[in-house]
Structures are given as structure tokens and as C-alpha cells.
PDB file of N, CA and C in Angstrom:
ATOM      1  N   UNK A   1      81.122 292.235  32.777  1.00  0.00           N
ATOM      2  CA  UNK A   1      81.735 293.446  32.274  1.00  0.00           C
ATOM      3  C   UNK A   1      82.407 293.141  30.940  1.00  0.00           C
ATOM      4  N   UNK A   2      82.164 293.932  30.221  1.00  0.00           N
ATOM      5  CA  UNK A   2      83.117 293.712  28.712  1.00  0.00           C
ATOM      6  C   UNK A   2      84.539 294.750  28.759  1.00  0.00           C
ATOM      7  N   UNK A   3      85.157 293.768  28.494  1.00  0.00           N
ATOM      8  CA  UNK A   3      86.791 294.187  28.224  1.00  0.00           C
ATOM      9  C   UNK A   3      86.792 295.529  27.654  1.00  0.00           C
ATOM     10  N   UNK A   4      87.322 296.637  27.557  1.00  0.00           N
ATOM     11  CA  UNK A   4      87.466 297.883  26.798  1.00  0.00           C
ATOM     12  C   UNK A   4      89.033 297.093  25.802  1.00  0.00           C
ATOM     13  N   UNK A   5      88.542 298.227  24.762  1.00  0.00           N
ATOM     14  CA  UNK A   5      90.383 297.779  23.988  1.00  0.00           C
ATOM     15  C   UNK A   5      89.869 296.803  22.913  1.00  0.00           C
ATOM     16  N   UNK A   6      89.006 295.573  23.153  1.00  0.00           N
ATOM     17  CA  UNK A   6      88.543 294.740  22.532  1.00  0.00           C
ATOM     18  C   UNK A   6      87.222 295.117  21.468  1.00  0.00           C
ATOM     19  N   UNK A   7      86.795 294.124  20.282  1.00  0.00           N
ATOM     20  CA  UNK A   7      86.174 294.071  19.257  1.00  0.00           C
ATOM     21  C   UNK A   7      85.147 293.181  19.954  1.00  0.00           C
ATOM     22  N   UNK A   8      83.783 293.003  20.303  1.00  0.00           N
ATOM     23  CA  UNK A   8      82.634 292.324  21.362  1.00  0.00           C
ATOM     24  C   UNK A   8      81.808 291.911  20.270  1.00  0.00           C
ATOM     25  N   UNK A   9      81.518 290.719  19.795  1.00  0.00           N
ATOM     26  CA  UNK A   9      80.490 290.141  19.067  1.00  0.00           C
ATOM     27  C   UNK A   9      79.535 289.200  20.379  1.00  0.00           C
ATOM     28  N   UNK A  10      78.408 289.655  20.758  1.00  0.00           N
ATOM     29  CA  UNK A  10      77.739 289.184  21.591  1.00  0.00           C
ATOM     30  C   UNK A  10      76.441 288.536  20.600  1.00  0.00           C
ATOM     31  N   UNK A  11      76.276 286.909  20.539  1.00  0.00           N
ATOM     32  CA  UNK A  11      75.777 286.277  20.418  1.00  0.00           C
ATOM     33  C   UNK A  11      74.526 285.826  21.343  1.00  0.00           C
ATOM     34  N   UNK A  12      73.053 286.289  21.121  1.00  0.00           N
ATOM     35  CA  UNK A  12      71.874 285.291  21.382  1.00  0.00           C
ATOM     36  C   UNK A  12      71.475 284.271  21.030  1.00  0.00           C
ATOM     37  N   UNK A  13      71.321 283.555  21.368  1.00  0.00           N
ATOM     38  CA  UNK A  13      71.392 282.098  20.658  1.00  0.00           C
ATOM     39  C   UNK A  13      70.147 281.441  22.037  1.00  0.00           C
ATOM     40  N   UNK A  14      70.321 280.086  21.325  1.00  0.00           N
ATOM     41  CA  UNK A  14      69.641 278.696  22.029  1.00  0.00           C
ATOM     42  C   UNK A  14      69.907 277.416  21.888  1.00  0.00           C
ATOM     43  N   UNK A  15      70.007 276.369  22.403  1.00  0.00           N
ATOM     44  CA  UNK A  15      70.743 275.188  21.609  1.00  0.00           C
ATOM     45  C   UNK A  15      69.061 274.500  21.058  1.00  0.00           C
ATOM     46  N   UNK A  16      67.890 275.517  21.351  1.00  0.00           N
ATOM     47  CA  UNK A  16      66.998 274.596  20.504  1.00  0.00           C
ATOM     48  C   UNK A  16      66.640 275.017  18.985  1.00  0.00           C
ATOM     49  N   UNK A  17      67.585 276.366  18.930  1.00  0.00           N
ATOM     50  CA  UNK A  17      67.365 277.481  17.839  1.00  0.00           C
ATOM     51  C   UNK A  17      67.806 276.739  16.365  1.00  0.00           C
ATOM     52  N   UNK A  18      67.417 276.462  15.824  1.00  0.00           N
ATOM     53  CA  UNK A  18      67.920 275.670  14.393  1.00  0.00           C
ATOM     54  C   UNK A  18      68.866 276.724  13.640  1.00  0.00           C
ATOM     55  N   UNK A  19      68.192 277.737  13.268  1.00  0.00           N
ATOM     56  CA  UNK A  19      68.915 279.043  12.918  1.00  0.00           C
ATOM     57  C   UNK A  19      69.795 279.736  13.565  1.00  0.00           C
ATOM     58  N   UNK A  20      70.264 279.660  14.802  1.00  0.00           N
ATOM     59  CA  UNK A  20      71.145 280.094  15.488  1.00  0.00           C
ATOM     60  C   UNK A  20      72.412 278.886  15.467  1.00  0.00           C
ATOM     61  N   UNK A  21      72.064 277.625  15.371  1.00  0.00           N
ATOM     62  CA  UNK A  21      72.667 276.688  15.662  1.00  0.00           C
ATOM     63  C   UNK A  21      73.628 276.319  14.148  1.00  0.00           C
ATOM     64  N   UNK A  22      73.072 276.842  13.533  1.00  0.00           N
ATOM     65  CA  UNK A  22      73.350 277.054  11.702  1.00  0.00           C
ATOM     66  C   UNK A  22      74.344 278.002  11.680  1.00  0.00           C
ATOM     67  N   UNK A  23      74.329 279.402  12.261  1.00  0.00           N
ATOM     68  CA  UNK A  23      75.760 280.040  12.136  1.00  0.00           C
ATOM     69  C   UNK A  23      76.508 279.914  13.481  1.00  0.00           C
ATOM     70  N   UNK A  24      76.521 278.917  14.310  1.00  0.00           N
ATOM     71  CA  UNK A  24      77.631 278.604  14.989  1.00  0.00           C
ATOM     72  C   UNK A  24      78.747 278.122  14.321  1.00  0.00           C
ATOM     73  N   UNK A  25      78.998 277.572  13.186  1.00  0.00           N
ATOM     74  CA  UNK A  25      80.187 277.433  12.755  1.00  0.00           C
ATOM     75  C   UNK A  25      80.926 278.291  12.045  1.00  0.00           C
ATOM     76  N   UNK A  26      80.018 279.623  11.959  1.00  0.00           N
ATOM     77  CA  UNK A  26      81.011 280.905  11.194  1.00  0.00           C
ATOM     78  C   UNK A  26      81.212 281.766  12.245  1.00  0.00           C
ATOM     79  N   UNK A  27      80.933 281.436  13.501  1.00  0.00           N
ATOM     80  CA  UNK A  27      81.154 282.151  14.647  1.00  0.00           C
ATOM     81  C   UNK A  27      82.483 281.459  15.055  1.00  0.00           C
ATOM     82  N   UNK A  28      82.455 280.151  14.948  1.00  0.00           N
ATOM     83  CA  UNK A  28      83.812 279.546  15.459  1.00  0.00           C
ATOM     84  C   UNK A  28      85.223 279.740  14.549  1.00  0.00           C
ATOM     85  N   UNK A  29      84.686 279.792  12.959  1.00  0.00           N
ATOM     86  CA  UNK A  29      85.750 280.488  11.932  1.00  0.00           C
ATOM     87  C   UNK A  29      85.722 282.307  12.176  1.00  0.00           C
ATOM     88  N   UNK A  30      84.870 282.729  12.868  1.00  0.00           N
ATOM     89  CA  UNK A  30      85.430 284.350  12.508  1.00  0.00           C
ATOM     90  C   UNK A  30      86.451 284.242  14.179  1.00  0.00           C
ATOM     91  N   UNK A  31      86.049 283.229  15.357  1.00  0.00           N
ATOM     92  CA  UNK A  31      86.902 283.652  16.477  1.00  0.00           C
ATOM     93  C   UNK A  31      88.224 282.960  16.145  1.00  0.00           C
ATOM     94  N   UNK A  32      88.460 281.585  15.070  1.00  0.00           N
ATOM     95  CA  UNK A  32      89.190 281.359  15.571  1.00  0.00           C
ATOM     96  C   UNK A  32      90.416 282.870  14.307  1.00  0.00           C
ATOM     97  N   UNK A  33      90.061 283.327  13.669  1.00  0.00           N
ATOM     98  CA  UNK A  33      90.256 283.980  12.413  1.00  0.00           C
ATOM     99  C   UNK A  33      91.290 285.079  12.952  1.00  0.00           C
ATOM    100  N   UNK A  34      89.735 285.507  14.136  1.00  0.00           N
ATOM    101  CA  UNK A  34      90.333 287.195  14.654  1.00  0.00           C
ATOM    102  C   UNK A  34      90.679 287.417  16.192  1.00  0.00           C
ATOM    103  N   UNK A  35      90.459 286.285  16.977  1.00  0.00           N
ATOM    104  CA  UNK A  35      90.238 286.146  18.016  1.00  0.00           C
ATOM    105  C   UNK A  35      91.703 286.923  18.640  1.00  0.00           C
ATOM    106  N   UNK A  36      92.812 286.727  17.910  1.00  0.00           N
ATOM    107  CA  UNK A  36      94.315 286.712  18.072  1.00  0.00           C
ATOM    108  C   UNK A  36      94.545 288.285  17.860  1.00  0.00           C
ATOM    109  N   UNK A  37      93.421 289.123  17.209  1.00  0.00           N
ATOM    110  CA  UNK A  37      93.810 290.241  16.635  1.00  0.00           C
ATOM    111  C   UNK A  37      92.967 290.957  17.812  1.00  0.00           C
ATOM    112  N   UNK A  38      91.988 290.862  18.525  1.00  0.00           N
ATOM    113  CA  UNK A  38      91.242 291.473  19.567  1.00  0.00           C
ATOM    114  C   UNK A  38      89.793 291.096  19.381  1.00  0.00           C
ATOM    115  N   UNK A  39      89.171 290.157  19.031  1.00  0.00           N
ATOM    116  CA  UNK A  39      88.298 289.596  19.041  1.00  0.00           C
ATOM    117  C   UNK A  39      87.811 288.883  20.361  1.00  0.00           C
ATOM    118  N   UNK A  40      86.237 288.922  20.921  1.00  0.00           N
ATOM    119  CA  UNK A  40      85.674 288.272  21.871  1.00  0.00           C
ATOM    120  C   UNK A  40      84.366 287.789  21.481  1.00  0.00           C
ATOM    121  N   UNK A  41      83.993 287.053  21.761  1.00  0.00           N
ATOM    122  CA  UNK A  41      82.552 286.546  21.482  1.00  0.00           C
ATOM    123  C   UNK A  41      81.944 285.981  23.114  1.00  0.00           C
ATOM    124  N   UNK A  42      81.066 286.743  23.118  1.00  0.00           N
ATOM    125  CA  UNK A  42      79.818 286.162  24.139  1.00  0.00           C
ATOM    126  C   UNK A  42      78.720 286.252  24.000  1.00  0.00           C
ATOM    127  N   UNK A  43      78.364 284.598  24.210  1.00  0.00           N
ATOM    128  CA  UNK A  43      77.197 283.871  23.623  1.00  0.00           C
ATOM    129  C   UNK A  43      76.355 283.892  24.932  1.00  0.00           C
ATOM    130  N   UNK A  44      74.717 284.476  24.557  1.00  0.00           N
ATOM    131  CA  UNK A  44      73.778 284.538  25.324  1.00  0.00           C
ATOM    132  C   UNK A  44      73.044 283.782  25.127  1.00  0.00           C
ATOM    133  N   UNK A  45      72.629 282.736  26.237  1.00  0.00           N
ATOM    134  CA  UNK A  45      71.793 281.608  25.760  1.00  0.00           C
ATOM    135  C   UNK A  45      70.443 281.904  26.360  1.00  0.00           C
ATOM    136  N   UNK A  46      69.206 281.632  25.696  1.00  0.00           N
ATOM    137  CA  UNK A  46      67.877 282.109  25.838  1.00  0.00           C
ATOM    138  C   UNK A  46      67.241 280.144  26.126  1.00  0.00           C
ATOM    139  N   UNK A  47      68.332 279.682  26.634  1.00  0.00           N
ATOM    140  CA  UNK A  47      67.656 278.016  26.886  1.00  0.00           C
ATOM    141  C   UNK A  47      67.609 278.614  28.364  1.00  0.00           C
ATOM    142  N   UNK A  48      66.423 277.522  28.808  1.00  0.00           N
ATOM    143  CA  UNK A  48      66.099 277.089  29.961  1.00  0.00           C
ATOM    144  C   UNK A  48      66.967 275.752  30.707  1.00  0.00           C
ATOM    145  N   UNK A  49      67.543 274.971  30.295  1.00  0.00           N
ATOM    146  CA  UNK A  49      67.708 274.129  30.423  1.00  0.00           C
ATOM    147  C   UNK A  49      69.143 273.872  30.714  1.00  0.00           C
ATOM    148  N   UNK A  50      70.181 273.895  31.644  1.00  0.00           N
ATOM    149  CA  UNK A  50      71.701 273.603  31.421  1.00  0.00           C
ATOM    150  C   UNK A  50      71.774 272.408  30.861  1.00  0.00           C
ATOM    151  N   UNK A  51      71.815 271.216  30.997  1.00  0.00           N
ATOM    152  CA  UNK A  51      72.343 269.930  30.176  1.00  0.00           C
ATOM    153  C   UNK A  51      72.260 270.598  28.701  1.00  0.00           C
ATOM    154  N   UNK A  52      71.163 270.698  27.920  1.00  0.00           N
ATOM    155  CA  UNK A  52      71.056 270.789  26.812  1.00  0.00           C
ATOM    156  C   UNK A  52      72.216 272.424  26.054  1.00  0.00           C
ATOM    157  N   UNK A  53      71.858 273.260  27.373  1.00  0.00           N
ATOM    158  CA  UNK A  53      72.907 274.604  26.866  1.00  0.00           C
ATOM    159  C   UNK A  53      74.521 273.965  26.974  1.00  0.00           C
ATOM    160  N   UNK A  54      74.783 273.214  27.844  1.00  0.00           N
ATOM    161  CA  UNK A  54      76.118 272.891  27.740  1.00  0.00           C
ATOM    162  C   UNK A  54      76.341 272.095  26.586  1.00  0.00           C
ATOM    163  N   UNK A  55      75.562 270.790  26.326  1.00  0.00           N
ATOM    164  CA  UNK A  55      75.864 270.119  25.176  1.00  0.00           C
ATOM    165  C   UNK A  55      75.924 270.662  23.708  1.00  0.00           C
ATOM    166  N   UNK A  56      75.540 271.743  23.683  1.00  0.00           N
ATOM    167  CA  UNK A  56      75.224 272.537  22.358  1.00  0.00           C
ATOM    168  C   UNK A  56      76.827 273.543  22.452  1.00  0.00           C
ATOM    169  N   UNK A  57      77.397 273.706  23.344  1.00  0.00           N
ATOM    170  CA  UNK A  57      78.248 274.641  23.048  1.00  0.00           C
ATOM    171  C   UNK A  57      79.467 273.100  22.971  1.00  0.00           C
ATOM    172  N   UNK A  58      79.441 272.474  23.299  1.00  0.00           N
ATOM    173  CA  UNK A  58      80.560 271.223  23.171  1.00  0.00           C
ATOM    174  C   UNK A  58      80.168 270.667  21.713  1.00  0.00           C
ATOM    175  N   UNK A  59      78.701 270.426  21.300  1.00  0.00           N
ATOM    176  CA  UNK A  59      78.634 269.838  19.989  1.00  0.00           C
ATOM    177  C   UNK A  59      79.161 270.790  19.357  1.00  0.00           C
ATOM    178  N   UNK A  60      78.536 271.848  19.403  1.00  0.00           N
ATOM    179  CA  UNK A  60      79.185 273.296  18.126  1.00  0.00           C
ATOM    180  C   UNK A  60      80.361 273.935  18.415  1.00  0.00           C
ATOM    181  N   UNK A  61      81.510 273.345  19.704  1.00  0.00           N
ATOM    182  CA  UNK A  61      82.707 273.918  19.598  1.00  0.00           C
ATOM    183  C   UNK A  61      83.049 275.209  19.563  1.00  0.00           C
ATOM    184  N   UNK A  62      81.763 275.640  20.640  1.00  0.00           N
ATOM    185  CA  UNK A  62      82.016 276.835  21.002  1.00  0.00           C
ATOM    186  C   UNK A  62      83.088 277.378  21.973  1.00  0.00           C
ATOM    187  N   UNK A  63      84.312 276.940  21.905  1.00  0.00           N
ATOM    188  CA  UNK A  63      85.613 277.294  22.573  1.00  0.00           C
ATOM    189  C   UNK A  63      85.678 278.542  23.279  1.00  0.00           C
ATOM    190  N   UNK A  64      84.645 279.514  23.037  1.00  0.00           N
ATOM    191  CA  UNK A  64      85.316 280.995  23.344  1.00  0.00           C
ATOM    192  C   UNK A  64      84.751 281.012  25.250  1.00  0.00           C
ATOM    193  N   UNK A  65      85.632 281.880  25.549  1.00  0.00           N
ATOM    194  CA  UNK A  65      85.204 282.008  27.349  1.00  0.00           C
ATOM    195  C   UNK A  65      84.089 282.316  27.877  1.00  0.00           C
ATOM    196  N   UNK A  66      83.295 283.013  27.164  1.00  0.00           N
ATOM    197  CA  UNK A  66      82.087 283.567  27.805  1.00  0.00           C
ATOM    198  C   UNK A  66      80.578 282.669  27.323  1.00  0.00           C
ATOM    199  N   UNK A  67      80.329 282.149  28.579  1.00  0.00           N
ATOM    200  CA  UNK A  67      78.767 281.786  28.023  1.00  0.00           C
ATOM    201  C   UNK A  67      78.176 282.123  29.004  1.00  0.00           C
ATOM    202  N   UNK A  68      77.024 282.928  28.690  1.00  0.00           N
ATOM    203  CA  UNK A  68      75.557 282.610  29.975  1.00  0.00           C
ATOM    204  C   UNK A  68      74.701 282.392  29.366  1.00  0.00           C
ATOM    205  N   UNK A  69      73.659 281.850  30.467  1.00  0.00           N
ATOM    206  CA  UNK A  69      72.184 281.413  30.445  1.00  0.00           C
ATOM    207  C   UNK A  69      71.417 283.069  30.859  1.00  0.00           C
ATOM    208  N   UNK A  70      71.039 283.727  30.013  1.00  0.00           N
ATOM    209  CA  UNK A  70      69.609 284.617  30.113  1.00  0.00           C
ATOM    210  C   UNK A  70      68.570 284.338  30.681  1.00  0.00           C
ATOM    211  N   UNK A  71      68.784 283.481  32.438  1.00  0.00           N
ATOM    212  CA  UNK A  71      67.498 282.570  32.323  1.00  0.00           C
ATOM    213  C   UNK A  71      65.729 283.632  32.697  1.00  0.00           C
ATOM    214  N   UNK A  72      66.002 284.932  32.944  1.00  0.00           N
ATOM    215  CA  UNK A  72      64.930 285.538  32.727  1.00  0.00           C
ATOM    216  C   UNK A  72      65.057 286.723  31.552  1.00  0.00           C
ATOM    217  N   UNK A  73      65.705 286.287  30.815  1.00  0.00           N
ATOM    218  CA  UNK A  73      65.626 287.360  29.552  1.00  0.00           C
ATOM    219  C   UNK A  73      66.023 288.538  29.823  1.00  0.00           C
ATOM    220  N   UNK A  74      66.663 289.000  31.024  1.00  0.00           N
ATOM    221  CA  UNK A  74      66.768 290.803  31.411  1.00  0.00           C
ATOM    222  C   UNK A  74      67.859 290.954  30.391  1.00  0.00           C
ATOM    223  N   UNK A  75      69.164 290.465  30.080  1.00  0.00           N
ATOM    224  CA  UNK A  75      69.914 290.900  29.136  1.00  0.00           C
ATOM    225  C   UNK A  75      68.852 291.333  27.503  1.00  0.00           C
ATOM    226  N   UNK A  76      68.720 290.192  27.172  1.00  0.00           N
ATOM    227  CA  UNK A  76      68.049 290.827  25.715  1.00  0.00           C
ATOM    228  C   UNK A  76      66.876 291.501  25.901  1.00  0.00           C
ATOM    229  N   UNK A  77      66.356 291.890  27.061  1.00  0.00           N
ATOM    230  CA  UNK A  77      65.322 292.628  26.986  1.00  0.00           C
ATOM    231  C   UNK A  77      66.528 294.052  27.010  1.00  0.00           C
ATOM    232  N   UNK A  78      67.487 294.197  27.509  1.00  0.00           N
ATOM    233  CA  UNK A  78      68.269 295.581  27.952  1.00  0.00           C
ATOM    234  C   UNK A  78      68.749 295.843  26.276  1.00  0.00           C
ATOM    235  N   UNK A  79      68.870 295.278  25.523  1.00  0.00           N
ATOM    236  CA  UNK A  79      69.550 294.798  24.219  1.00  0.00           C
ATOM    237  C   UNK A  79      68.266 295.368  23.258  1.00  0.00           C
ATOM    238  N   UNK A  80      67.084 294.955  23.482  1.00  0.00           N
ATOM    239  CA  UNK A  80      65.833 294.729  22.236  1.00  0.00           C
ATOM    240  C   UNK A  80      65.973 293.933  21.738  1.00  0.00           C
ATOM    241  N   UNK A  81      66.236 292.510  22.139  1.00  0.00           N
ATOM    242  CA  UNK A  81      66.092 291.287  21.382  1.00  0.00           C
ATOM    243  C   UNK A  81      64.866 290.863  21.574  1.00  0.00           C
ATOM    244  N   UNK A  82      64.264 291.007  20.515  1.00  0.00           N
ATOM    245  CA  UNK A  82      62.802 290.412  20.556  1.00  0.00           C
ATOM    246  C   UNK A  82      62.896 288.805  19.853  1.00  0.00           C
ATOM    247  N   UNK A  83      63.938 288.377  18.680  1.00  0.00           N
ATOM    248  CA  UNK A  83      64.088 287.252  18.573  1.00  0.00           C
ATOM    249  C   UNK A  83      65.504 286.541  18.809  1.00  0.00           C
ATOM    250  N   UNK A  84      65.492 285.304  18.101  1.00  0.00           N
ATOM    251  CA  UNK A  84      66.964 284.934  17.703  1.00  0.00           C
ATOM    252  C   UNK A  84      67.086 284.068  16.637  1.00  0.00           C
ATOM    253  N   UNK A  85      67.576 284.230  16.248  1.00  0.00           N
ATOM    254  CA  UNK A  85      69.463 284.423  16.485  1.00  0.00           C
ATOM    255  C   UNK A  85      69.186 286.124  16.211  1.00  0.00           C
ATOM    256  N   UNK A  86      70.051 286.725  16.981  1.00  0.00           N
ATOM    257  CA  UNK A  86      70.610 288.159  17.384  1.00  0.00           C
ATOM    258  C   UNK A  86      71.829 288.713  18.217  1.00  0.00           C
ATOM    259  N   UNK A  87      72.361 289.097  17.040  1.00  0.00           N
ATOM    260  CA  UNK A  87      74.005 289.109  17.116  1.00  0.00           C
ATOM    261  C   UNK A  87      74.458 291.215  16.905  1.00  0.00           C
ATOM    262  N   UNK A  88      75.105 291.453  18.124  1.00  0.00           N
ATOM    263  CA  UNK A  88      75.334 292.535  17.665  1.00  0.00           C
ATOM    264  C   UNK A  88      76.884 292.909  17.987  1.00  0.00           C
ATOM    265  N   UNK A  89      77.411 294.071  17.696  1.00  0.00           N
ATOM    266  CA  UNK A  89      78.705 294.465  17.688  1.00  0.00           C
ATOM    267  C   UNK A  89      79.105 295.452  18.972  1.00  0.00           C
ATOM    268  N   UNK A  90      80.293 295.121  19.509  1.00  0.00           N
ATOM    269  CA  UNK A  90      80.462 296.821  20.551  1.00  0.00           C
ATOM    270  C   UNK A  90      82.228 296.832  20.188  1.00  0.00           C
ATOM    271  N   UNK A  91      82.306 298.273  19.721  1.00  0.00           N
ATOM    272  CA  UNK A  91      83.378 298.760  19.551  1.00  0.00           C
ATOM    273  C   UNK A  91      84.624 298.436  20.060  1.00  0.00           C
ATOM    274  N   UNK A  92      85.763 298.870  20.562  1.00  0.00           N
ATOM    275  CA  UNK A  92      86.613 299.054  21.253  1.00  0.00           C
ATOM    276  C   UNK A  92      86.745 299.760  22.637  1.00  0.00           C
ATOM    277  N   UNK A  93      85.505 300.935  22.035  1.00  0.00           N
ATOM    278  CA  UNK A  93      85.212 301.710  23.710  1.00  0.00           C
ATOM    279  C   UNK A  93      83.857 301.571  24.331  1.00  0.00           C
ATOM    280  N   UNK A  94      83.762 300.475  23.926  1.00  0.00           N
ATOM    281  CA  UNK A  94      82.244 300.224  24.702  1.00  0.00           C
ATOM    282  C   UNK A  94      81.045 300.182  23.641  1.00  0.00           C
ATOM    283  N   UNK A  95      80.902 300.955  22.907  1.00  0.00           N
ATOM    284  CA  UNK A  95      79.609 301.516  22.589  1.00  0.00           C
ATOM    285  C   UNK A  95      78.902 300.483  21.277  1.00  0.00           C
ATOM    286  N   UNK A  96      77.741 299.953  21.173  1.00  0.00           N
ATOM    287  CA  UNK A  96      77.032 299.356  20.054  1.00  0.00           C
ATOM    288  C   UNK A  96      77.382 299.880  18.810  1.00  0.00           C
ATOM    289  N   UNK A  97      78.316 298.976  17.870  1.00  0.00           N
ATOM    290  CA  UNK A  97      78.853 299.556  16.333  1.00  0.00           C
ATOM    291  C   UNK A  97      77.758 298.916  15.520  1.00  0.00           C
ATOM    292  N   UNK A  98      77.195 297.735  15.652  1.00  0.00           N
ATOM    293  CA  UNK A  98      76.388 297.056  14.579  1.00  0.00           C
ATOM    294  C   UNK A  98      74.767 296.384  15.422  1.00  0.00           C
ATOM    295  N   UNK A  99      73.880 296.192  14.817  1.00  0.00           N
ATOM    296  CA  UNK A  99      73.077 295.369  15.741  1.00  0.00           C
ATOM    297  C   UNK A  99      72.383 294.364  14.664  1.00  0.00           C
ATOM    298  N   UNK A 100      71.860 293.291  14.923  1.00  0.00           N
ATOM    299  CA  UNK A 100      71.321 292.063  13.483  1.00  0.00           C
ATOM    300  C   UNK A 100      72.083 291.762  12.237  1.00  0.00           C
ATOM    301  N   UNK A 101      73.177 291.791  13.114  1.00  0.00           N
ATOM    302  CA  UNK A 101      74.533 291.573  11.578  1.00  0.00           C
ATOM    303  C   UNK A 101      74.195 290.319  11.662  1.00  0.00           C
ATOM    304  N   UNK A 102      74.622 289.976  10.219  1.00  0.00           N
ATOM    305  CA  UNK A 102      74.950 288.388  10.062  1.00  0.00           C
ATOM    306  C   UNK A 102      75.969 287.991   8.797  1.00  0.00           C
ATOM    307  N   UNK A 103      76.402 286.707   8.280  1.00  0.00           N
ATOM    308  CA  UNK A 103      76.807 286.459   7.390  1.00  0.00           C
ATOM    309  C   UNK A 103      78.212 287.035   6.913  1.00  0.00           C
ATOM    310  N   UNK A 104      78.145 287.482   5.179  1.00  0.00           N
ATOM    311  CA  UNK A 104      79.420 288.347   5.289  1.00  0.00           C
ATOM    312  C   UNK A 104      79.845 290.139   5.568  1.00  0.00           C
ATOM    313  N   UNK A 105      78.820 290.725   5.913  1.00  0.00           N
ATOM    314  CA  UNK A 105      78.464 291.865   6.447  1.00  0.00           C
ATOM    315  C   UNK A 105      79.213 291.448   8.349  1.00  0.00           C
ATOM    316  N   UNK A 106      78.744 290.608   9.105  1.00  0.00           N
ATOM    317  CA  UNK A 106      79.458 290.140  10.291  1.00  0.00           C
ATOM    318  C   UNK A 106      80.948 290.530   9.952  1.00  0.00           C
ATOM    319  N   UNK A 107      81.258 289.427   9.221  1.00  0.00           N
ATOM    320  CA  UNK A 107      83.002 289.496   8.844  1.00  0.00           C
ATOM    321  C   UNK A 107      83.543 290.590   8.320  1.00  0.00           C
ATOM    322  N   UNK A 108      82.978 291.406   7.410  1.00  0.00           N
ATOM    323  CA  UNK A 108      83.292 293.149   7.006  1.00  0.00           C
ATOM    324  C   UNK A 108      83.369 293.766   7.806  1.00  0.00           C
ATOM    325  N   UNK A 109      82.380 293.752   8.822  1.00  0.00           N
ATOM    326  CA  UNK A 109      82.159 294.549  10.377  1.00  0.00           C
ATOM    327  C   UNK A 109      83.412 294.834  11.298  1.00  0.00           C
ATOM    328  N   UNK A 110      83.784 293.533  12.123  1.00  0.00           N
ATOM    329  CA  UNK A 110      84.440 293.105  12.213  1.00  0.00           C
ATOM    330  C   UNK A 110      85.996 293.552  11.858  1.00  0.00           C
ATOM    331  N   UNK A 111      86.320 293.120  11.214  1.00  0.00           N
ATOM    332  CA  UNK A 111      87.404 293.621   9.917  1.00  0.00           C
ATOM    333  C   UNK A 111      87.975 295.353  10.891  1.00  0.00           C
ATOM    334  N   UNK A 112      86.427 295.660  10.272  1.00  0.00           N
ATOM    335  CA  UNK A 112      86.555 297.604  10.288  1.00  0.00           C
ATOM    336  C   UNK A 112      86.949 297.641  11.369  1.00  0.00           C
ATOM    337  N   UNK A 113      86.350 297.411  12.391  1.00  0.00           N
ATOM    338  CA  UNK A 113      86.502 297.886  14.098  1.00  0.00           C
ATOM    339  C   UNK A 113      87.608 296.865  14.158  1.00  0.00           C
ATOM    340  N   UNK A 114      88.370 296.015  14.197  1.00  0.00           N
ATOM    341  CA  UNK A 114      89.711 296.060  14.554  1.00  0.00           C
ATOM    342  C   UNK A 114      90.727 296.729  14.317  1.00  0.00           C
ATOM    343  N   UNK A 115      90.415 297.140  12.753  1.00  0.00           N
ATOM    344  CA  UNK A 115      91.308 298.038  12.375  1.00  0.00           C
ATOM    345  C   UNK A 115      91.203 299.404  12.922  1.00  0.00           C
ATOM    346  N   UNK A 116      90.153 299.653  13.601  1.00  0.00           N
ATOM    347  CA  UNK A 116      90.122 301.022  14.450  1.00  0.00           C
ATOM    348  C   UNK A 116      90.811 301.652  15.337  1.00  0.00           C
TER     349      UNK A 116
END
């Protein structure tokens, strides 16, 4: 269940994803940034594999509370994630604000819907 009240950056990812594994460290600067202001991040992992999904969130210091394993894809299929990295936004009251954000458009995003 996602928190109401809160700013939801839900992360698809993989720890075999090169490109996903590349903006884990502006994921760890925007939580640790906004996290305090109403920020959440949950990271959806599209690995098969636990050893390797756990070691990837300890190498990349993924601190935040929420991780799962997608291990039959029903989340990003409910989503339309056809690839990854795929990162989208949910408001304060639930509802999808952004979908394939990335970069500094993420952090503008962001920004807006806290201040909401």
C-alpha cells in the first residue's frame, strides 16, 4: 500500500541493469535531499535472483524502506513498464503525477508535488 500525504517515486530497476544502476546515486541524493520533506522511494526489482538484488541495493546504498522483487512482472505489467530503468511519480493523493521521468526534470517534479 502507498502512504497517502506522501510524494511516491517508484523505481524499476535491476541490479543487472547498467542504466538503472547509473541513476542510483541521484536517487540516493534526491531521498536523502527530500526524504525529510515527504519523500518515499520504492524500488521495483525486475531481478530474478535475491543474492545479487540484495547486493546491489547495499553496493548502491539504497537506504530507503521499500524494496521488492517483481518476480513475475505483475507490478510493471499493472504500471506499462515495458522496459527499464522506469521511474514514475504518485502525488500526495494517490494518483500517477509523472511517468519516464528522469534526471533534472525528476528533481523539478518532485520539488512541485511537495510543495502541493
Amino acid at each position: 500500500s502507498i502512504p497517502k500525504g506522501k510524494v511516491i517515486l517508484i523505481d524499476f530497476w535491476a541490479s543487472w541493469c547498467g542504466p538503472c544502476r547509473a541513476t542510483n546515486p541521484q536517487l540516493v541524493t534526491l531521498y536523502n535531499k527530500y526524504h525529510n520533506q515527504g519523500l518515499e522511494i520504492f524500488s521495483i526489482s525486475e531481478d530474478k535472483g535475491t543474492t545479487e538484488w540484495i547486493n546491489a541495493i547495499a553496493t548502491d546504498n539504497l537506504q530507503w524502506d521499500y524494496h521488492i522483487i517483481d518476480n513475475n512482472k505483475s507490478i510493471a505489467f499493472r504500471y506499462g513498464v515495458e522496459s527499464i530503468p522506469f521511474k514514475l511519480l504518485i502525488d500526495k493523493n494517490g494518483n500517477i503525477a509523472s511517468e519516464k521521468i528522469s534526471g533534472n526534470a525528476l528533481e523539478s517534479r518532485i520539488k512541485t508535488l511537495l510543495a502541493e
